[in-house]
N, C-alpha and C. Protein backbone atom coordinates (compact mmCIF):
# COMPACT_ATOMS: atom_id res chain seq x y z
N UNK A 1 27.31 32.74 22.48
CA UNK A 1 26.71 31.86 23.44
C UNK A 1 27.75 31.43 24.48
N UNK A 2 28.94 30.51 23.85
CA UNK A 2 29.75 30.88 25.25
C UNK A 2 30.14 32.03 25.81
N UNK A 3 30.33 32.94 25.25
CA UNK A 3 30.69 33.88 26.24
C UNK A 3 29.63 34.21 27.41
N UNK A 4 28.34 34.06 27.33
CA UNK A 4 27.17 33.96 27.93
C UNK A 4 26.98 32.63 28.93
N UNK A 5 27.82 31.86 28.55
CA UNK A 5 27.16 30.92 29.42
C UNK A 5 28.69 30.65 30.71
N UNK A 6 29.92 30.99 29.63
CA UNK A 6 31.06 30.80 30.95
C UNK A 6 31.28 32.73 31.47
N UNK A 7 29.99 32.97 31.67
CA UNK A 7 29.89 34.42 32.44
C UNK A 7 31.23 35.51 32.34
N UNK A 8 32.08 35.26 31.31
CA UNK A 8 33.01 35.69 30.91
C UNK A 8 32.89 37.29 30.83
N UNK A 9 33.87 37.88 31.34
CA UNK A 9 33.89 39.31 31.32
C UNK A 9 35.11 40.37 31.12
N UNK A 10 35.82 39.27 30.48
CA UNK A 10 37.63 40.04 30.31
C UNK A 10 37.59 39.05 28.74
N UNK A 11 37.48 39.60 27.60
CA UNK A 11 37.37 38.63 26.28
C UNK A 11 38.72 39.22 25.56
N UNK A 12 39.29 38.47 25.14
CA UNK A 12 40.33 38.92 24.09
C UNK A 12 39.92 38.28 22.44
N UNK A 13 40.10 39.06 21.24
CA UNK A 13 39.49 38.54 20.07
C UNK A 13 40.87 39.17 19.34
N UNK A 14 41.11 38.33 18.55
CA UNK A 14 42.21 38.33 17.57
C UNK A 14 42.10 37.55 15.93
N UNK A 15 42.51 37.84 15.04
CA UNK A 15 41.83 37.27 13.56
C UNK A 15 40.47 37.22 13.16
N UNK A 16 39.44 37.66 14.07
CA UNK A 16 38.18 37.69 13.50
C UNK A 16 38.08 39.21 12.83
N UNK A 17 36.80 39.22 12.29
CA UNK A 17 36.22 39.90 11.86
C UNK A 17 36.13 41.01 12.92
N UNK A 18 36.16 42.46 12.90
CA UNK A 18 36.16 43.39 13.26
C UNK A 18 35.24 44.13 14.28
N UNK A 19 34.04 43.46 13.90
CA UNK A 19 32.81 44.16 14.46
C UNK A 19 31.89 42.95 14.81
N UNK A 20 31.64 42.34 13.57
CA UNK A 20 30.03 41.28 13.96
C UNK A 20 30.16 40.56 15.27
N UNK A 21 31.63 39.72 15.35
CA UNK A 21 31.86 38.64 16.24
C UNK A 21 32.30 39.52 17.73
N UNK A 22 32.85 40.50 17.74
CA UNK A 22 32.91 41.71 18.86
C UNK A 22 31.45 42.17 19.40
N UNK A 23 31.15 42.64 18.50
CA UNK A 23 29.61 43.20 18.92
C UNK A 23 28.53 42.15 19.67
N UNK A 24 28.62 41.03 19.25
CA UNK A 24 27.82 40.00 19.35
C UNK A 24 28.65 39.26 21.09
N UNK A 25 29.57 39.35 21.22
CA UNK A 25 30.00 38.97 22.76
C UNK A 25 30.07 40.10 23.33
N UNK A 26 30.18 41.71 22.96
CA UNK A 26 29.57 42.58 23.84
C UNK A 26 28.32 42.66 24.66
N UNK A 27 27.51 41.85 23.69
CA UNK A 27 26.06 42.05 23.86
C UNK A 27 26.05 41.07 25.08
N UNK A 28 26.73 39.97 25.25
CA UNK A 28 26.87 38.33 26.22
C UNK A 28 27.16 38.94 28.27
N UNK A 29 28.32 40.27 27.40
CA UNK A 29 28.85 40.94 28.67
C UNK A 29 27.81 41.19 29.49
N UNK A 30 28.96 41.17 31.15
CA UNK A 30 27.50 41.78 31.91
C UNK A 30 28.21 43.09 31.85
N UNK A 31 28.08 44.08 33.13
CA UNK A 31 28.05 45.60 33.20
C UNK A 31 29.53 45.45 33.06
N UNK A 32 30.62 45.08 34.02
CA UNK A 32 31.75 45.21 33.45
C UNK A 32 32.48 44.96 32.63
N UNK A 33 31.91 44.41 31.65
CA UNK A 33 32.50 43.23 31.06
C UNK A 33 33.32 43.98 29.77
N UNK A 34 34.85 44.00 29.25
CA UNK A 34 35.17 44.20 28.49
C UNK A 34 35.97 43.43 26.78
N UNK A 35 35.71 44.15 26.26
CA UNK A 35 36.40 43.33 24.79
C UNK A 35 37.83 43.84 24.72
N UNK A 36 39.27 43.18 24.48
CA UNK A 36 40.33 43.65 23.91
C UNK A 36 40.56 42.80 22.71
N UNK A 37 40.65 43.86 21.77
CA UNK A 37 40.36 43.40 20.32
C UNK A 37 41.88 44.23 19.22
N UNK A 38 42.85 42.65 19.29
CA UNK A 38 43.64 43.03 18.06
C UNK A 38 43.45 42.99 16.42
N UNK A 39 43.78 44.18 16.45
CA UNK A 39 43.83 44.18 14.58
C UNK A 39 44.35 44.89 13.91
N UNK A 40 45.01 44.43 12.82
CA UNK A 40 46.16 45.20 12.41
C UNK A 40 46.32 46.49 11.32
N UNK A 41 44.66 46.18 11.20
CA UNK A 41 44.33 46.91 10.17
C UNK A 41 43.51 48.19 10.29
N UNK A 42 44.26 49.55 10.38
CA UNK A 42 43.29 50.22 10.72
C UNK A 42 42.06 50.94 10.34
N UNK A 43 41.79 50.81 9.41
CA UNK A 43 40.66 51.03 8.87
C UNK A 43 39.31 49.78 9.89
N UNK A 44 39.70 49.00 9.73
CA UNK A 44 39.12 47.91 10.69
C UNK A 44 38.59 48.16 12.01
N UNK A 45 39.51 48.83 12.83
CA UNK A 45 40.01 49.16 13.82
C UNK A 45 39.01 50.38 14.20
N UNK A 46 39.16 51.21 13.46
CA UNK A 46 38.31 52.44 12.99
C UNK A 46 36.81 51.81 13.37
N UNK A 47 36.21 51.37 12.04
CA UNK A 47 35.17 50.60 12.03
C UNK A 47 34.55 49.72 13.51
N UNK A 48 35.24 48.80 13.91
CA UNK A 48 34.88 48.36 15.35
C UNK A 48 34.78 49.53 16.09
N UNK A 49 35.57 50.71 16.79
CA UNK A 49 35.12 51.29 17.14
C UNK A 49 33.79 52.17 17.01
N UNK A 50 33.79 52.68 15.78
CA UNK A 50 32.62 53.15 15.55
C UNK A 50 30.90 52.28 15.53
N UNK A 51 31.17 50.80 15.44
CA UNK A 51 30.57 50.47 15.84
C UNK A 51 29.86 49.86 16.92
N UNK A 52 31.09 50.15 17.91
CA UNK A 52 30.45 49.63 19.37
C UNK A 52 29.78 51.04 19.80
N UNK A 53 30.44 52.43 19.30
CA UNK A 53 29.80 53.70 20.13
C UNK A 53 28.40 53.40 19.04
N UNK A 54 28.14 53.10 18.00
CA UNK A 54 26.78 53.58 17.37
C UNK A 54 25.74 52.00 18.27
N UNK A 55 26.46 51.29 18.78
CA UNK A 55 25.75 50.46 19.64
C UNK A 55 25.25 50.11 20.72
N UNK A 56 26.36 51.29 21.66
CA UNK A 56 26.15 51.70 22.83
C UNK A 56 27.33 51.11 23.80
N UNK A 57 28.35 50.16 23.08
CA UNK A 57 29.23 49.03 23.73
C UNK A 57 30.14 50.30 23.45
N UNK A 58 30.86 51.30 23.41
CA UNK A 58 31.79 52.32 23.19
C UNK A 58 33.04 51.69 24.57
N UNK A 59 32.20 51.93 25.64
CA UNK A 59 32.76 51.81 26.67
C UNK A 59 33.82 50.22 27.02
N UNK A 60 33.57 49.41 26.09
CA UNK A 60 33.48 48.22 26.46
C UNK A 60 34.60 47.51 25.59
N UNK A 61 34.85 48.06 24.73
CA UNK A 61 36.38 47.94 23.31
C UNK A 61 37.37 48.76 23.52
N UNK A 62 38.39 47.69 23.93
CA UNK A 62 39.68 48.42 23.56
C UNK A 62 40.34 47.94 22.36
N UNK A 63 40.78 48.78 21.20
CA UNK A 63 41.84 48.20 20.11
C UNK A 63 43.06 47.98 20.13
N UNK A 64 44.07 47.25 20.11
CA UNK A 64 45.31 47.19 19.87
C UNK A 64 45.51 47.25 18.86
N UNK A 65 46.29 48.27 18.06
CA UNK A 65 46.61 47.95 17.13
C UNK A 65 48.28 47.10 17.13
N UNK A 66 48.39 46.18 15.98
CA UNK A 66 49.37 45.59 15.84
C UNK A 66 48.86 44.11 14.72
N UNK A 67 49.86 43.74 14.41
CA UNK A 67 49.78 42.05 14.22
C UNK A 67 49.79 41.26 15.42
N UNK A 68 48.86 40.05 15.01
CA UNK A 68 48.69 38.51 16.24
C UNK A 68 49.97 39.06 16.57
N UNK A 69 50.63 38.41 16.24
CA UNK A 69 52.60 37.18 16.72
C UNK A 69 52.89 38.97 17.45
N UNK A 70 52.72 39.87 16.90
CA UNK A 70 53.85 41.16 17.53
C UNK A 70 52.77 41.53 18.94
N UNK A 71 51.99 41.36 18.97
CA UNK A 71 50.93 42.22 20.14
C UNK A 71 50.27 41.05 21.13
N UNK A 72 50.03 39.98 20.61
CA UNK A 72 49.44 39.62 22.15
C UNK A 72 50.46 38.67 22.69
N UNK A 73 51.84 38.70 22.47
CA UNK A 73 52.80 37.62 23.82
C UNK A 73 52.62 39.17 24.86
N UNK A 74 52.55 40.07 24.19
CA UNK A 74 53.06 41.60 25.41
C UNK A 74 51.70 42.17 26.21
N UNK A 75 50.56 41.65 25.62
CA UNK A 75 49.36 41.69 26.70
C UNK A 75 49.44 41.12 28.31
N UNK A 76 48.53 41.81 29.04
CA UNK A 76 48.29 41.36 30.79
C UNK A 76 47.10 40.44 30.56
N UNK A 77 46.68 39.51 30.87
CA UNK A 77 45.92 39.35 31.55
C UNK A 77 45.26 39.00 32.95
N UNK A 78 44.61 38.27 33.73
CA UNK A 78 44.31 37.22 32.61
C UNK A 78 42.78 37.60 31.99
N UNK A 79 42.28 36.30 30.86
CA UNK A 79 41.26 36.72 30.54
C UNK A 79 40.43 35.40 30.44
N UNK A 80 39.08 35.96 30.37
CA UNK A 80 37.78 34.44 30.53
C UNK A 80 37.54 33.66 29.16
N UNK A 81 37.62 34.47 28.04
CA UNK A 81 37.67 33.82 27.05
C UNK A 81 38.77 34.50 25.86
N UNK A 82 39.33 33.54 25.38
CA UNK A 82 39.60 34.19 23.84
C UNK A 82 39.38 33.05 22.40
N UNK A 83 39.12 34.05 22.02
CA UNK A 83 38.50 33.90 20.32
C UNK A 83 39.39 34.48 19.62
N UNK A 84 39.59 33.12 18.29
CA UNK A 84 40.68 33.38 17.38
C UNK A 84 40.57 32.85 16.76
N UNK A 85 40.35 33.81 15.07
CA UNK A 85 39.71 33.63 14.33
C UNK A 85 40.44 32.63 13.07
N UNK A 86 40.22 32.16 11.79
CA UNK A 86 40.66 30.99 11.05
C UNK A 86 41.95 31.70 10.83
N UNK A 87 42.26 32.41 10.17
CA UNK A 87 43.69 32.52 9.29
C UNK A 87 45.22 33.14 10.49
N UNK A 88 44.51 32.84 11.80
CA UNK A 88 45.56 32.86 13.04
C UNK A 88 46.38 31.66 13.04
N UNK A 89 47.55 31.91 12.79
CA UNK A 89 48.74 30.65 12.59
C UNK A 89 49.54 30.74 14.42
N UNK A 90 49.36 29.81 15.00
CA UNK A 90 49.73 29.25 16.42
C UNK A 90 50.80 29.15 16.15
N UNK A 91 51.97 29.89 16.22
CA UNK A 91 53.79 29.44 16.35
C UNK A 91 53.60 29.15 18.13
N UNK A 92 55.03 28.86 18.13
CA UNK A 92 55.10 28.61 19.61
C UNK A 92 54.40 29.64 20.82
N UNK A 93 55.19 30.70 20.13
CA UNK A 93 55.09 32.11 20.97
C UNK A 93 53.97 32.69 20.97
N UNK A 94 52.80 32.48 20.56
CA UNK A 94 51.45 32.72 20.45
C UNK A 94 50.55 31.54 21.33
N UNK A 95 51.16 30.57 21.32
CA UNK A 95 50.71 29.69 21.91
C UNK A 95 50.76 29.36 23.70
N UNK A 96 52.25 29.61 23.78
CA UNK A 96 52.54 29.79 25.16
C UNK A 96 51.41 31.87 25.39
N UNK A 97 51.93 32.37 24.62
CA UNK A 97 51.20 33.59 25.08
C UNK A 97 49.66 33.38 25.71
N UNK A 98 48.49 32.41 25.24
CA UNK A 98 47.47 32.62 25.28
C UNK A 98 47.39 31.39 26.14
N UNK A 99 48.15 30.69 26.66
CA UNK A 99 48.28 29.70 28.22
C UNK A 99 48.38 30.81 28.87
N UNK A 100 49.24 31.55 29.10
CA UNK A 100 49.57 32.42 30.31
C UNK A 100 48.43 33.67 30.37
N UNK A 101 48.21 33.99 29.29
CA UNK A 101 46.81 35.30 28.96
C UNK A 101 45.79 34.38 29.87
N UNK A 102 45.37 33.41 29.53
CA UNK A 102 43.84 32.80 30.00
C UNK A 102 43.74 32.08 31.64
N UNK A 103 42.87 32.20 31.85
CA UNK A 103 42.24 31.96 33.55
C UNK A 103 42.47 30.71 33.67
N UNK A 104 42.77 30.02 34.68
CA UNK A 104 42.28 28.43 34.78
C UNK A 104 40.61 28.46 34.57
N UNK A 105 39.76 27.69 33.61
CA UNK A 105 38.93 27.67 33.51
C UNK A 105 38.25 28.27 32.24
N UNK A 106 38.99 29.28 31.91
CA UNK A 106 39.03 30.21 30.63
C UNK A 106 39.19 29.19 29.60
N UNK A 107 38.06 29.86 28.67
CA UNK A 107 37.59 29.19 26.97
C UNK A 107 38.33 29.85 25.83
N UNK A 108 39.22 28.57 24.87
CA UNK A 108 40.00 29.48 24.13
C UNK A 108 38.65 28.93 22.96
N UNK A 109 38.64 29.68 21.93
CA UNK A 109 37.67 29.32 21.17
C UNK A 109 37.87 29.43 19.45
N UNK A 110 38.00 28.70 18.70
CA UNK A 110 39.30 28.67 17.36
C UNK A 110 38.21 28.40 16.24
N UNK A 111 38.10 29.19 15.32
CA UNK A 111 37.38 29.20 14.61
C UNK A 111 38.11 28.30 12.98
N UNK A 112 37.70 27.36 12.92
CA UNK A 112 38.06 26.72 11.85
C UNK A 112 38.29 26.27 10.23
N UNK A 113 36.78 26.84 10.03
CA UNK A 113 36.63 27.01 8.72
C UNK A 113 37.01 27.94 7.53
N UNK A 114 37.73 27.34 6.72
CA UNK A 114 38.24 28.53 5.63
C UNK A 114 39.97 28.77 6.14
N UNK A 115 39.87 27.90 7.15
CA UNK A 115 41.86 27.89 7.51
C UNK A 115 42.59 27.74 5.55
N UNK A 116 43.59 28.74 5.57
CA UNK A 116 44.28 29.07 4.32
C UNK A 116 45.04 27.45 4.63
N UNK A 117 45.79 27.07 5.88
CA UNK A 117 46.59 26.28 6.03
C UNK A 117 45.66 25.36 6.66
N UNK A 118 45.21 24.10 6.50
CA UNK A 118 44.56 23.41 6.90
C UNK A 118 44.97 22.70 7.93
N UNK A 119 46.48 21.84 6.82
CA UNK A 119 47.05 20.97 8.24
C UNK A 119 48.08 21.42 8.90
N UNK A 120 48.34 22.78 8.82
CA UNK A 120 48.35 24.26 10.36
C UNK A 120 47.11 23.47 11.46
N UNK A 121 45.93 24.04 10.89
CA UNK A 121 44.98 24.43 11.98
C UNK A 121 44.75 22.67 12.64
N UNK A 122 44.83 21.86 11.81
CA UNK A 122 44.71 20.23 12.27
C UNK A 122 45.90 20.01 13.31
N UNK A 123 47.22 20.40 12.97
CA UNK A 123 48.16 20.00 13.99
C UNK A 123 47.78 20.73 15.39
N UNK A 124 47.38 21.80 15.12
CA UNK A 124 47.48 22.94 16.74
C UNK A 124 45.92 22.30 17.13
N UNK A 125 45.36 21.92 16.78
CA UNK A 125 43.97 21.09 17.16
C UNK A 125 44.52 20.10 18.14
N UNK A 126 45.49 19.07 17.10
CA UNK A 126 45.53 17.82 17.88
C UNK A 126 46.69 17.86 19.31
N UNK A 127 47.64 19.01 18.84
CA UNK A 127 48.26 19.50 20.24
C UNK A 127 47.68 19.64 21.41
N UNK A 128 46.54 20.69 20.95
CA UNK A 128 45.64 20.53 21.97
C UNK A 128 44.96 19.71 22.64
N UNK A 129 44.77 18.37 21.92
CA UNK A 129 43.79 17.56 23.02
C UNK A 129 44.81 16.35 23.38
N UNK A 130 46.10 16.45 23.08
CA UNK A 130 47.16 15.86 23.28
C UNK A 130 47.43 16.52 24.51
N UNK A 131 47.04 18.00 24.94
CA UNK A 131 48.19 18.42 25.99
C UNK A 131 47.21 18.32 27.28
N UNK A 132 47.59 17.77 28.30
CA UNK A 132 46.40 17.47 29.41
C UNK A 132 46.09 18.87 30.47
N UNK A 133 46.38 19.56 30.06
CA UNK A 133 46.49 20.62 30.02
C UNK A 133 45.04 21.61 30.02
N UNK A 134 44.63 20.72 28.48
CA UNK A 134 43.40 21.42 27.64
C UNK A 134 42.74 20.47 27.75
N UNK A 135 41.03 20.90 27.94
CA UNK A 135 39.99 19.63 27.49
C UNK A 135 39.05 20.27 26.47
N UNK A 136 39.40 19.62 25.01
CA UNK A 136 39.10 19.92 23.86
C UNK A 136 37.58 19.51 23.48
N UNK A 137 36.84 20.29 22.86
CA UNK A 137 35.78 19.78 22.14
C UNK A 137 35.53 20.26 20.92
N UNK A 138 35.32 19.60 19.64
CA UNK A 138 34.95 20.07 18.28
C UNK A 138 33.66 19.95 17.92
N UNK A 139 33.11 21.03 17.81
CA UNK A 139 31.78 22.10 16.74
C UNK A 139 31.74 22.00 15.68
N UNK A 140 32.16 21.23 14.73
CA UNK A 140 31.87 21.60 13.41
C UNK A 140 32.74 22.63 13.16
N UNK A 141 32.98 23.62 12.30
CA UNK A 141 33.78 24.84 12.31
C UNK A 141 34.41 24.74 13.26
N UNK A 142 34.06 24.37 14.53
CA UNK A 142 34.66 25.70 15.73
C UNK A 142 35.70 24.44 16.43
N UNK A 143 36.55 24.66 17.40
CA UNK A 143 37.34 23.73 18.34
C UNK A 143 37.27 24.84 19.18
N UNK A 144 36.62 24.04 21.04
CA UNK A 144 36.35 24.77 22.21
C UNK A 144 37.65 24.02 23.02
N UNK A 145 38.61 24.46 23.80
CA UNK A 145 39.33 24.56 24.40
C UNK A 145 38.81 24.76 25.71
N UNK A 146 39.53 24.27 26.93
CA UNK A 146 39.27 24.65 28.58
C UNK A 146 40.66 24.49 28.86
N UNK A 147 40.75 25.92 29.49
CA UNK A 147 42.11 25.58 30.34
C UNK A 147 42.10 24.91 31.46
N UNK A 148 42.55 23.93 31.42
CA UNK A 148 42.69 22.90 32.98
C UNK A 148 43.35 23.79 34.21
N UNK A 149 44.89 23.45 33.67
CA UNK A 149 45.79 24.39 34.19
C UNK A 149 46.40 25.13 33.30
């Protein structure tokens, strides 16, 4: 749904699930609209692909392979949204990475539930609505992010 509603068309997805949560903001895309999707696992990797071509989104996924922390400080963007899924641990360098990755205006979107490290995911929460930077809102599960600047 956000990706649908902030008309987002450059998505980056990292720690989720492989396919469901990919497939499902493919579908949000308009005609150009692409997914770059890290994961470290390739069998995974495999799988997402094969399921965007048996979906028709083929065109629309790119994989990186790598780990979070090693692969996205070295990404271009920028991008309209990113999604990142619970067991993604925010060090510094991941953090500054996905300020500079995202648009002014761009939705970071943090999926919460089932965090291995809890008060991990509570501190990088409250950073966030500490930094004026970000204007934070919490979902239940989810914490929605806006990049200010």
């Amino acid at each position: 749904m956000l990706a649908r509603l902030s008309r987002a068309s450059h998505v980056l997805l990292f720690g989720t699930d492989p396919a469901y949560t990919p497939l499902h903001i493919a579908a949000a895309l308009g005609l150009t609209g692409r997914i770059d999707l890290v994961e470290p696992d390739e069998h995974h990797a495999a799988l997402a692909e094969r399921v965007f071509v048996d979906h028709g989104f083929g065109d629309k996924l790119k994989v990186i392979g790598g780990r979070v922390a090693d692969a996205v400080p070295y990404l271009n963007g920028p991008y309209d949204l990113v999604v990142a899924g619970r067991a993604v641990r925010f060090d510094d360098t991941l953090r500054a990475a996905v300020h500079r990755l995202l648009r002014v205006g761009g939705a970071l979107l943090l999926e919460l539930d089932g965090e291995p490290d809890a008060a991990h995911a509570a501190r990088f929460v409250a950073e966030l609505a500490d930094d004026e930077r970000w204007m934070l809102g919490l979902f239940g599960r989810l914490a929605a992010a806006v990049k200010l600047r």
